[in-house]
Structures are given as structure tokens and as C-alpha cells.
Protein backbone atom coordinates (compact mmCIF):
# COMPACT_ATOMS: atom_id res chain seq x y z
CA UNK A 1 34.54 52.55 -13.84
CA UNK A 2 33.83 55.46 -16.09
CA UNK A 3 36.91 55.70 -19.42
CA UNK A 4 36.86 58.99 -18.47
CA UNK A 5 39.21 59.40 -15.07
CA UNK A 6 41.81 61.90 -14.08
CA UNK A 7 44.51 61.92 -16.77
CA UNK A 8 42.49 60.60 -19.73
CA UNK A 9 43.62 62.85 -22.64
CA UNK A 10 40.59 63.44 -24.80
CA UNK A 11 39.93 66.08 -28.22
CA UNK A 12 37.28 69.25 -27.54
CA UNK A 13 34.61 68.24 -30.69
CA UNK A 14 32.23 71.21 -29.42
CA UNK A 15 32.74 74.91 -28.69
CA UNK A 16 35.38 77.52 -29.67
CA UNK A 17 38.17 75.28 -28.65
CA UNK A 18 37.15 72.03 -30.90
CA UNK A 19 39.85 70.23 -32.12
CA UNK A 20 42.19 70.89 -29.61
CA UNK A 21 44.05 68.50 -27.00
CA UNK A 22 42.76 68.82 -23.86
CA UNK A 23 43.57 66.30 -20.10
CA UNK A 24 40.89 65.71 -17.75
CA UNK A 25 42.53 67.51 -14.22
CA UNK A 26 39.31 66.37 -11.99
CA UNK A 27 35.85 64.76 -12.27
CA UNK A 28 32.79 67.28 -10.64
CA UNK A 29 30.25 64.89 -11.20
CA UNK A 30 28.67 61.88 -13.99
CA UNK A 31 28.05 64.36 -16.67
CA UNK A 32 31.06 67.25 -16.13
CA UNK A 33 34.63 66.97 -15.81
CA UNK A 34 37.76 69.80 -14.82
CA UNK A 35 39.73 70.35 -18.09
CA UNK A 36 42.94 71.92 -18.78
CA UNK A 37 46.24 71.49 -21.47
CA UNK A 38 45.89 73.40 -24.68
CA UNK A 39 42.48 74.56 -23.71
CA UNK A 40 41.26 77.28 -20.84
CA UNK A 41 40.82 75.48 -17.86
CA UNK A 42 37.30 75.44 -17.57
CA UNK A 43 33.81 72.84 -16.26
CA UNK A 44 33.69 70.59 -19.85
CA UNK A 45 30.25 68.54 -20.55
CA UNK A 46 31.01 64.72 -21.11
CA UNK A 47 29.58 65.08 -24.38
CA UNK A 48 31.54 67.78 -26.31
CA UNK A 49 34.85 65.33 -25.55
CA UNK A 50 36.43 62.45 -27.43
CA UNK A 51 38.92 60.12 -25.11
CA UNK A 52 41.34 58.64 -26.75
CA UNK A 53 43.52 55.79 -25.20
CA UNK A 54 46.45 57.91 -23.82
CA UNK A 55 46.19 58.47 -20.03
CA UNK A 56 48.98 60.68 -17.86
CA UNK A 57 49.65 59.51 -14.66
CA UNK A 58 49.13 63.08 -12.71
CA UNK A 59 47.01 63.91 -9.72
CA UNK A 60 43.79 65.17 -9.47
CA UNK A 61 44.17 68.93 -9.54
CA UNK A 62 47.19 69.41 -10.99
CA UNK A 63 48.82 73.14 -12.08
CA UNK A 64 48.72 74.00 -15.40
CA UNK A 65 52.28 74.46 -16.11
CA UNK A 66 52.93 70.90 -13.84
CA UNK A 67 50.53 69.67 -16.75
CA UNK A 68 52.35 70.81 -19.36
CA UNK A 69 55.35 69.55 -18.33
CA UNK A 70 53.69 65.74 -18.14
CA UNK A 71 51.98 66.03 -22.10
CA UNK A 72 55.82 67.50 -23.00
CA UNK A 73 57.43 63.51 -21.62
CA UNK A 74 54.57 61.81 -23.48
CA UNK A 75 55.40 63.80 -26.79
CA UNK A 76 51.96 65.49 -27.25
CA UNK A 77 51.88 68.93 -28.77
CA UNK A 78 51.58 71.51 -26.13
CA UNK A 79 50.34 75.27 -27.28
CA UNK A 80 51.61 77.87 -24.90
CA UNK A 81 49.50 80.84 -24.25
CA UNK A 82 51.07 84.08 -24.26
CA UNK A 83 50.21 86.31 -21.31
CA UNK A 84 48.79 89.34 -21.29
CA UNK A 85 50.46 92.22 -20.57
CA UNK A 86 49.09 94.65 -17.86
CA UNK A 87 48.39 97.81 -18.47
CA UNK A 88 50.52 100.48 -16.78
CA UNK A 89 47.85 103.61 -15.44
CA UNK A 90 49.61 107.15 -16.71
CA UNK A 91 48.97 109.17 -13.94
CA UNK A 92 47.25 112.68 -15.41
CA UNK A 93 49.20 115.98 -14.54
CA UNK A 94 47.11 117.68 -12.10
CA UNK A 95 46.64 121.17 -12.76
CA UNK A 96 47.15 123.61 -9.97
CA UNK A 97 43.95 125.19 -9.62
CA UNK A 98 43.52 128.46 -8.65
CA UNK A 99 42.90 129.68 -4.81
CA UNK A 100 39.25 129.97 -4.67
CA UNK A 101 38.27 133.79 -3.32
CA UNK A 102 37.36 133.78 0.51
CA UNK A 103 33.72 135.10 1.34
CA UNK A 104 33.75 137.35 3.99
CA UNK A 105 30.21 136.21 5.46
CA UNK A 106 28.46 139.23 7.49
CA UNK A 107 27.72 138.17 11.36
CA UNK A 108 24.61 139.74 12.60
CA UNK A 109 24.74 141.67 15.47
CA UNK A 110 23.20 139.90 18.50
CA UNK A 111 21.13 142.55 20.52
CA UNK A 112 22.24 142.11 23.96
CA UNK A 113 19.26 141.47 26.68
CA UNK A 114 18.23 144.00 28.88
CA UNK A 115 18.44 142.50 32.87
């Protein structure tokens, strides 16, 4: 039985997030685990994490926001995101363009055949 299961909550010691709190949501494989909490939810190597001896009872899988709500009963610091705002397209006034001048094309003549 690995120490690292579903619900062990562990500290990111490698990439842009290091230092922060982080729950294990699924195991992928030996080496890789499903992370989410204060951190983007993202594939996590074994290696860049440090368990410590605090694990949530949750299932595997678990929404963000349900996880939340589980490290907020145990007391652990949770760091909300804020989300981005979308962007609202400004539709362009359309110009009325101009009526484009008819050409008047010339028809030739078809020579009628001679019975």
C-alpha cells in the first residue's frame, strides 16, 4: 500500500505552484497522481510532492468546489481562485455600402441558320 492514496494531503516542492497545499483526487498510475485544492487541477509526478499525515476521507474524483468544502471542516487554508471574466464581443457598426453600378453586358447577336 502506497502513503500516497486518494485524500492524502501533500505540499507541491517543484514547479510554479511549490509551496502550496494540494489533495491527491485520483491515482493514474505508480509514478503520477490527479491533484487538485489550492493548486490547478492537473497530472502531478510523485516526486515534486511531500505527504504529510493528514488524509480527507473523499472519493476518488471529487469536484473541486466538493473539495474545498472537505479541507474547509479539517481547518486547512483554502485559496479561492477568482474567475475570469469573459469577454463581451462589441459588435462593429456596419457601414452601408454603396449600391455597386449594374453592367449592362452586350449579348451578341446569334445569326439565325438558313434551312
Amino acid at each position: 500500500m502506497s502513503l500516497i492514496n486518494v485524500g492524502r494531503v501533500c505540499y507541491k516542492i517543484a514547479g510554479r505552484e511549490a509551496g502550496k497545499l494540494c489533495v491527491v483526487v485520483d491515482t493514474k498510475n505508480k509514478n503520477f497522481v490527479l491533484i487538485d485544492g489550492n493548486v490547478r487541477r492537473k497530472l502531478c509526478n510523485l516526486s515534486h510532492l511531500e505527504p504529510t499525515n493528514i488524509l480527507l476521507k473523499i472519493k476518488k474524483g471529487i469536484s473541486t468546489s466538493d473539495l474545498h468544502e472537505a479541507m474547509k471542516k479539517e481547518k486547512l487554508n483554502v485559496e479561492v481562485r477568482k474567475k475570469k471574466e469573459k469577454k463581451v464581443k462589441v459588435e462593429k457598426e456596419v457601414k452601408e455600402e454603396k449600391p455597386k453600378k449594374e453592367v449592362k453586358v452586350k449579348k451578341e447577336k446569334t445569326k439565325k441558320k438558313a434551312k
